[in-house]
PDB file of N, CA and C in Angstrom:
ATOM      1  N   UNK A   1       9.334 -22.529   6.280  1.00  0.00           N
ATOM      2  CA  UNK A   1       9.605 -21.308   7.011  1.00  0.00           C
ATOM      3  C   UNK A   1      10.498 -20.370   6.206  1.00  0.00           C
ATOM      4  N   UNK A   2      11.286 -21.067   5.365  1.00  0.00           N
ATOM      5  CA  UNK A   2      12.281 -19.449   4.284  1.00  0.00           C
ATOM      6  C   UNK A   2      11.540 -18.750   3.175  1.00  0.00           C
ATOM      7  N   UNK A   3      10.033 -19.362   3.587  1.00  0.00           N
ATOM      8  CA  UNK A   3       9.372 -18.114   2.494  1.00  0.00           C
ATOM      9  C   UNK A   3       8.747 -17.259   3.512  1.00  0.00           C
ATOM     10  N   UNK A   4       8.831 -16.984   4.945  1.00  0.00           N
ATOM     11  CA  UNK A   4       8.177 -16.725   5.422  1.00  0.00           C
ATOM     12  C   UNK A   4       8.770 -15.292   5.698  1.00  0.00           C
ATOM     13  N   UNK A   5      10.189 -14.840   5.774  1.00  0.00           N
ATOM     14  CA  UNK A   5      10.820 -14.117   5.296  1.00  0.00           C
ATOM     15  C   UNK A   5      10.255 -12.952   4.151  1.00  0.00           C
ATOM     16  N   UNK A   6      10.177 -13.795   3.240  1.00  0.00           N
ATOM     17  CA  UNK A   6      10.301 -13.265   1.810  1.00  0.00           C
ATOM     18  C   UNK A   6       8.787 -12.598   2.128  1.00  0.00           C
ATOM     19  N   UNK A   7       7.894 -13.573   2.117  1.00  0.00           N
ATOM     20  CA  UNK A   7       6.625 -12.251   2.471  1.00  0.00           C
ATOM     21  C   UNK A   7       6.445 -11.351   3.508  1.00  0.00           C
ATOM     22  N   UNK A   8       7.342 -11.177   4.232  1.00  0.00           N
ATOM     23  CA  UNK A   8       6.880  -9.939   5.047  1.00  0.00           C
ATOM     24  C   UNK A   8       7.632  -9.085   4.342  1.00  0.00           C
ATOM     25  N   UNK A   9       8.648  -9.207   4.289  1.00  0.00           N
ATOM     26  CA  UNK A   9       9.300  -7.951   3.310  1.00  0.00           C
ATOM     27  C   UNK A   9       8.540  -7.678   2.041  1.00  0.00           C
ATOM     28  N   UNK A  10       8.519  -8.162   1.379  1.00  0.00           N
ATOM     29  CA  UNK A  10       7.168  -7.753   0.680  1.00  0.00           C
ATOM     30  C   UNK A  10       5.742  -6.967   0.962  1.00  0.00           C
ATOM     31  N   UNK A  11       5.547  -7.713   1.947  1.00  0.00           N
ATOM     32  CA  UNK A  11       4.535  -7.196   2.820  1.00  0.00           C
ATOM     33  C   UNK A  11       4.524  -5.514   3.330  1.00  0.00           C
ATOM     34  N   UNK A  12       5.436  -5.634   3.989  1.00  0.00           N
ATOM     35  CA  UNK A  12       6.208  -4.393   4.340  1.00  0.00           C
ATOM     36  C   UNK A  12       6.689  -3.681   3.421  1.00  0.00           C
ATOM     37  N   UNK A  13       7.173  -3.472   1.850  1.00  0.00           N
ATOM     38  CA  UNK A  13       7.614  -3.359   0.718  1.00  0.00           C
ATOM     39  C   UNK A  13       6.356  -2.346  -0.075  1.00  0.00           C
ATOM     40  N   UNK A  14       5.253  -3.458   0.269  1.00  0.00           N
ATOM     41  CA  UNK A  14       3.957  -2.847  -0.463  1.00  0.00           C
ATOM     42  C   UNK A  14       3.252  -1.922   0.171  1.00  0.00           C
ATOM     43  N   UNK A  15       2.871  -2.035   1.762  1.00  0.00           N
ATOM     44  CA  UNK A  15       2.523  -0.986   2.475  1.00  0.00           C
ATOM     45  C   UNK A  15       3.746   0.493   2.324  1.00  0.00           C
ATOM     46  N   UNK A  16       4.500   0.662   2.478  1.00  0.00           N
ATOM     47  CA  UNK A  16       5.279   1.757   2.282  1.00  0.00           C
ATOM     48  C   UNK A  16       4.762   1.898   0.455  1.00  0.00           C
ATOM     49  N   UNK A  17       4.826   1.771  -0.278  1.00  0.00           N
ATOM     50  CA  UNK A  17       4.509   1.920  -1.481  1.00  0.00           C
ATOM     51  C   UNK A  17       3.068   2.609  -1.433  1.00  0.00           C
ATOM     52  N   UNK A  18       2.466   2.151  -0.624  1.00  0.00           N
ATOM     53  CA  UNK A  18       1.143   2.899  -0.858  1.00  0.00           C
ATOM     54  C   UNK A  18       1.091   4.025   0.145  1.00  0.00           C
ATOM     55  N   UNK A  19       1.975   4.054   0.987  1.00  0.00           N
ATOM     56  CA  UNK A  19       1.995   5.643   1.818  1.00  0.00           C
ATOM     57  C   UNK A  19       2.997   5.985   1.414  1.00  0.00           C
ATOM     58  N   UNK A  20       3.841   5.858   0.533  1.00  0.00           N
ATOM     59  CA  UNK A  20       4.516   6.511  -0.319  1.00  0.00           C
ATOM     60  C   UNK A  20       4.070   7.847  -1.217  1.00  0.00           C
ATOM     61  N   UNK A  21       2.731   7.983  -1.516  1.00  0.00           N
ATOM     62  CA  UNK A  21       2.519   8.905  -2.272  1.00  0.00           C
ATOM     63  C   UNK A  21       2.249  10.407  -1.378  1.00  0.00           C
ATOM     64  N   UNK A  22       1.900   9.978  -0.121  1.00  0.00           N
ATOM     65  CA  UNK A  22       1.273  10.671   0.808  1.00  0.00           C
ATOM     66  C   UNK A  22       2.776  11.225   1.755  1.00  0.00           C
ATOM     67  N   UNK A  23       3.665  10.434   2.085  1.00  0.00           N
ATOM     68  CA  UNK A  23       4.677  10.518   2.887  1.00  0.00           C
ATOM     69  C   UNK A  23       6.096  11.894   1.871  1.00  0.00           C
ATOM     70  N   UNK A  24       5.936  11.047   0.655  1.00  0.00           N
ATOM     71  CA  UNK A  24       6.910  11.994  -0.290  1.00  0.00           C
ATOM     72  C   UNK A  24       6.539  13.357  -0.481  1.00  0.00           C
ATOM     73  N   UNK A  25       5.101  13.145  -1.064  1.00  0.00           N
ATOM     74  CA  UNK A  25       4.836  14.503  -1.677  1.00  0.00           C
ATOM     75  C   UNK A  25       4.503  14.368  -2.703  1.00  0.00           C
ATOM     76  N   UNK A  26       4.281  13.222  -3.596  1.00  0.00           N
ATOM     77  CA  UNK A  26       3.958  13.196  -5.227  1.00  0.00           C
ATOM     78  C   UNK A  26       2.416  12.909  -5.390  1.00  0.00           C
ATOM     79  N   UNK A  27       1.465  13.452  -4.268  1.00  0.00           N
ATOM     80  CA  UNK A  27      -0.087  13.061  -4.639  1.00  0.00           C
ATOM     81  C   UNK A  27      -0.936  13.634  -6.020  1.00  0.00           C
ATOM     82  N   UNK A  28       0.053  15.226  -6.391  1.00  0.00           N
ATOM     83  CA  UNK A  28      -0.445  15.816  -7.415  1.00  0.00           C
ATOM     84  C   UNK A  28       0.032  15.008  -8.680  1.00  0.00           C
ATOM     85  N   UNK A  29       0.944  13.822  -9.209  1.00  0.00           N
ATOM     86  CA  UNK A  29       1.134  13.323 -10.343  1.00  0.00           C
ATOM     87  C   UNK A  29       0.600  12.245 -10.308  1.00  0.00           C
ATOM     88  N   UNK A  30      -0.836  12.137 -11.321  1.00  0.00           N
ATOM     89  CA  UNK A  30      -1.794  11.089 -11.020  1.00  0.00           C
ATOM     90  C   UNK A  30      -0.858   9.443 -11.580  1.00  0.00           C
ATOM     91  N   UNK A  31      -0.326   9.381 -12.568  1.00  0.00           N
ATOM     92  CA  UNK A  31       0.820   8.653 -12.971  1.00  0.00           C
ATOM     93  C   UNK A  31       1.389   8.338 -11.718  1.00  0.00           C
ATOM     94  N   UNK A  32       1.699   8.411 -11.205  1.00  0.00           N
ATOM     95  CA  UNK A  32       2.938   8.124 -10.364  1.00  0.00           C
ATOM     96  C   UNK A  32       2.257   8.009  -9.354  1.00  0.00           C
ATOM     97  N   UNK A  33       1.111   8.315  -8.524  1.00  0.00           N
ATOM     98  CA  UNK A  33       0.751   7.988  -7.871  1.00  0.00           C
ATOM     99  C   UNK A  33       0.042   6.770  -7.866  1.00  0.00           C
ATOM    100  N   UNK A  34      -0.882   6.727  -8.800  1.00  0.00           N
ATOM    101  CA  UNK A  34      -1.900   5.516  -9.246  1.00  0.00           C
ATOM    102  C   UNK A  34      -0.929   4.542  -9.443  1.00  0.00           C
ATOM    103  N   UNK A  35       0.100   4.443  -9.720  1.00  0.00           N
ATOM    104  CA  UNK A  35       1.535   2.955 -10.048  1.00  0.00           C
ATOM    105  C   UNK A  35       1.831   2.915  -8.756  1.00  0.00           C
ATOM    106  N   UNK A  36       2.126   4.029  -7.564  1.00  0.00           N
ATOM    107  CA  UNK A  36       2.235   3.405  -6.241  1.00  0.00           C
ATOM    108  C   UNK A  36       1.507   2.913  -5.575  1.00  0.00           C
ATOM    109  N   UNK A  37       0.287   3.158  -5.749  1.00  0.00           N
ATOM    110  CA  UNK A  37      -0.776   2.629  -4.839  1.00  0.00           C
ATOM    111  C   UNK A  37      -1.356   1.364  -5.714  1.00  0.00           C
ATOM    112  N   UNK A  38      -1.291   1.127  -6.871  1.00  0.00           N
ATOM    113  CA  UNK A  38      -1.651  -0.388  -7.339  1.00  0.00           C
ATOM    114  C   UNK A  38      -0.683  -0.952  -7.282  1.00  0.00           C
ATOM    115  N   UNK A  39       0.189  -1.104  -7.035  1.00  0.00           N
ATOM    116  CA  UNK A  39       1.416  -1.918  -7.127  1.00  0.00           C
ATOM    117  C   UNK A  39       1.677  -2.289  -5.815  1.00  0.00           C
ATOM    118  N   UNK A  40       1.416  -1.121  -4.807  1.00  0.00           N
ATOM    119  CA  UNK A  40       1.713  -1.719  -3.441  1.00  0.00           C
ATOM    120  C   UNK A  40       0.356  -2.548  -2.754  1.00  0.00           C
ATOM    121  N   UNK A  41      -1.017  -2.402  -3.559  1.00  0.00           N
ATOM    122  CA  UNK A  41      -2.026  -3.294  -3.196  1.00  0.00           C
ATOM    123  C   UNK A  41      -1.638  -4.170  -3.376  1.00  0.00           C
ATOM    124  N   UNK A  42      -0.808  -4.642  -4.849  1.00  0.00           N
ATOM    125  CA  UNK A  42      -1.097  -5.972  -5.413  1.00  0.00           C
ATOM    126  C   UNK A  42       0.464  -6.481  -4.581  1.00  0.00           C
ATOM    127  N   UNK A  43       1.419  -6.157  -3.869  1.00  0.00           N
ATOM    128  CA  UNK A  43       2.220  -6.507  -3.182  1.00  0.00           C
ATOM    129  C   UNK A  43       1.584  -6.998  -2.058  1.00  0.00           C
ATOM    130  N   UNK A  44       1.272  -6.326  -1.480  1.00  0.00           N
ATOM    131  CA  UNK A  44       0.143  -6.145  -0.133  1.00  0.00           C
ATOM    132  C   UNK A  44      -0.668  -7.714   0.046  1.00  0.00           C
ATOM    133  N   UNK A  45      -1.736  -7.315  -1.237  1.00  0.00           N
ATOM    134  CA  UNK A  45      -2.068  -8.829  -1.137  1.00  0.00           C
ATOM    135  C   UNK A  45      -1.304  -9.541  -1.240  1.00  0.00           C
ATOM    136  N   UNK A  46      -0.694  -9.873  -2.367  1.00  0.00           N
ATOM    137  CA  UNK A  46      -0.172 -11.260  -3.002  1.00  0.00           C
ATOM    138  C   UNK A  46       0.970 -11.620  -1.831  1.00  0.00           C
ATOM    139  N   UNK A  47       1.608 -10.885  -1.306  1.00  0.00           N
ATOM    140  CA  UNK A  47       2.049 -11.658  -0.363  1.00  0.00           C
ATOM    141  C   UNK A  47       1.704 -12.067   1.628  1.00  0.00           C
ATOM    142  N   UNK A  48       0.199 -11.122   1.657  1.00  0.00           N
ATOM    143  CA  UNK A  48      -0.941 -11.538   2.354  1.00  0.00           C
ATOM    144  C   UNK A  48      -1.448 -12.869   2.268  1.00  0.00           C
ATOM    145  N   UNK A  49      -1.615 -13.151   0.885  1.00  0.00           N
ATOM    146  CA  UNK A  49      -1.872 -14.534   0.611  1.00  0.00           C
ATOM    147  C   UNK A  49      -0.646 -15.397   0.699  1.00  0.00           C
ATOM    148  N   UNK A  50       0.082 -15.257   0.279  1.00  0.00           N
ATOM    149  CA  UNK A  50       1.237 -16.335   0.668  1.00  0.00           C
ATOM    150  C   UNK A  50       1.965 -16.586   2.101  1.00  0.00           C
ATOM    151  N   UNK A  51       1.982 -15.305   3.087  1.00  0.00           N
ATOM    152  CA  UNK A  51       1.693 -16.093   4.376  1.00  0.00           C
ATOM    153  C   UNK A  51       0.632 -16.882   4.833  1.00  0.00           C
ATOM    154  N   UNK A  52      -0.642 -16.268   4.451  1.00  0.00           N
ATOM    155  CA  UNK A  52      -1.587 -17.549   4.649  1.00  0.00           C
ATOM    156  C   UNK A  52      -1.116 -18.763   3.937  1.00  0.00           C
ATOM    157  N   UNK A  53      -0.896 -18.644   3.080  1.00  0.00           N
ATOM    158  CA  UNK A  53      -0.677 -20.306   2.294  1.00  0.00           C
ATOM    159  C   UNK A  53       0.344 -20.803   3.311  1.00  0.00           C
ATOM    160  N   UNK A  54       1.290 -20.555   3.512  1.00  0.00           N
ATOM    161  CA  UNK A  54       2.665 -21.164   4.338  1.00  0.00           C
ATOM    162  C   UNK A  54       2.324 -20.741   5.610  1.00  0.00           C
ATOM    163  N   UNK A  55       1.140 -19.885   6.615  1.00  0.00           N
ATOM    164  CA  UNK A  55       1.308 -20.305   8.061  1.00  0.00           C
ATOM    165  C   UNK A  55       1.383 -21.650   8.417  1.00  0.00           C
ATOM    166  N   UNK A  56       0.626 -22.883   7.709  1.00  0.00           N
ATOM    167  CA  UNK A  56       0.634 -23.758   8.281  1.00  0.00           C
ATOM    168  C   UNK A  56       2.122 -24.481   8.624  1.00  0.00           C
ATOM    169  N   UNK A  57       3.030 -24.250   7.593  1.00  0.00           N
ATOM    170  CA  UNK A  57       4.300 -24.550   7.816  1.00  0.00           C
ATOM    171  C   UNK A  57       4.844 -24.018   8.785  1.00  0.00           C
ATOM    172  N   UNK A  58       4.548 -22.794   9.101  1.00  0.00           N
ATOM    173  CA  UNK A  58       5.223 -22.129  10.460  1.00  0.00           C
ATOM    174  C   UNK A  58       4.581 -21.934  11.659  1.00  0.00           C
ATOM    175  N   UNK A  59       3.781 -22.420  11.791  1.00  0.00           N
ATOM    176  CA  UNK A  59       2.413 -22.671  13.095  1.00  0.00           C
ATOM    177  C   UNK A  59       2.852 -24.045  13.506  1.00  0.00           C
ATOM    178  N   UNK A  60       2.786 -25.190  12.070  1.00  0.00           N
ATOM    179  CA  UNK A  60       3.043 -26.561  12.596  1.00  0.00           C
ATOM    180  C   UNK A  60       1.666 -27.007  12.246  1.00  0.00           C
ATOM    181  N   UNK A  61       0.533 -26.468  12.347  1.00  0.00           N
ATOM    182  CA  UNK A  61      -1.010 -26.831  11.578  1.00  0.00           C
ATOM    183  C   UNK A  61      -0.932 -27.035  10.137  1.00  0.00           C
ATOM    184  N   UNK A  62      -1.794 -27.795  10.044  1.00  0.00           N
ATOM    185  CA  UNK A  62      -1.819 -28.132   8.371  1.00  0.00           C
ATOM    186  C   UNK A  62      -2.692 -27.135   7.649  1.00  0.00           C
ATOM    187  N   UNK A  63      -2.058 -26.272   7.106  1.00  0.00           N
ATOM    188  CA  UNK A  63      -2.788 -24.906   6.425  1.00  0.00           C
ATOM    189  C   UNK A  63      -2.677 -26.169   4.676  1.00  0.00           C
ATOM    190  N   UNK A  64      -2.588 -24.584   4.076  1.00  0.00           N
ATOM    191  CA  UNK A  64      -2.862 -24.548   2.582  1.00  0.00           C
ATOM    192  C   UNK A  64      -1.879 -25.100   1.812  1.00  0.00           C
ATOM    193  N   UNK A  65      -0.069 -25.150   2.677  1.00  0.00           N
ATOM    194  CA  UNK A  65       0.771 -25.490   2.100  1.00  0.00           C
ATOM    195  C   UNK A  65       1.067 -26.936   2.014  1.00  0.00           C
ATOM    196  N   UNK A  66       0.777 -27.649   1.066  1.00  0.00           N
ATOM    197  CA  UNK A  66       1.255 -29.469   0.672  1.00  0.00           C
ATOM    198  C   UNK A  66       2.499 -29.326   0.565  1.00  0.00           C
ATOM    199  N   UNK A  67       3.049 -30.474   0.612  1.00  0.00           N
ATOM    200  CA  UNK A  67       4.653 -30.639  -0.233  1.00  0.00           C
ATOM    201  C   UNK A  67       4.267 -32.027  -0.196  1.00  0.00           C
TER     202      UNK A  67
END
């Protein structure tokens, strides 16, 4: 359950990152935009996937996470 934490903030971390470009005002600098919006996908997912991996730890079902 203490990674379970860590990915939503992340989670949450990466979504603002990608309405970040739209919310600020920087849609006209393709640079700076294209680094917010891939960066907050690959946040987005990667820690999409790591609550899946560890629901089972925090459900109590045997998901994806061994120890």
């Amino acid at each position: 359950m203490k990674h379970i934490y860590e990915f939503l903030v992340f989670l949450v971390l990466g979504l603002w990152l990608m309405s970040s470009p739209y919310t600020l005002g920087f849609t006209d600098m393709p640079g700076a935009y294209w680094n917010a919006i891939l960066v907050g996908i690959f946040l987005t997912v990667s820690s999409a996937v790591g609550l899946y991996a560890d629901w089972g730890e925090f459900s109590g079902r045997p998901g994806l996470h061994k120890v």
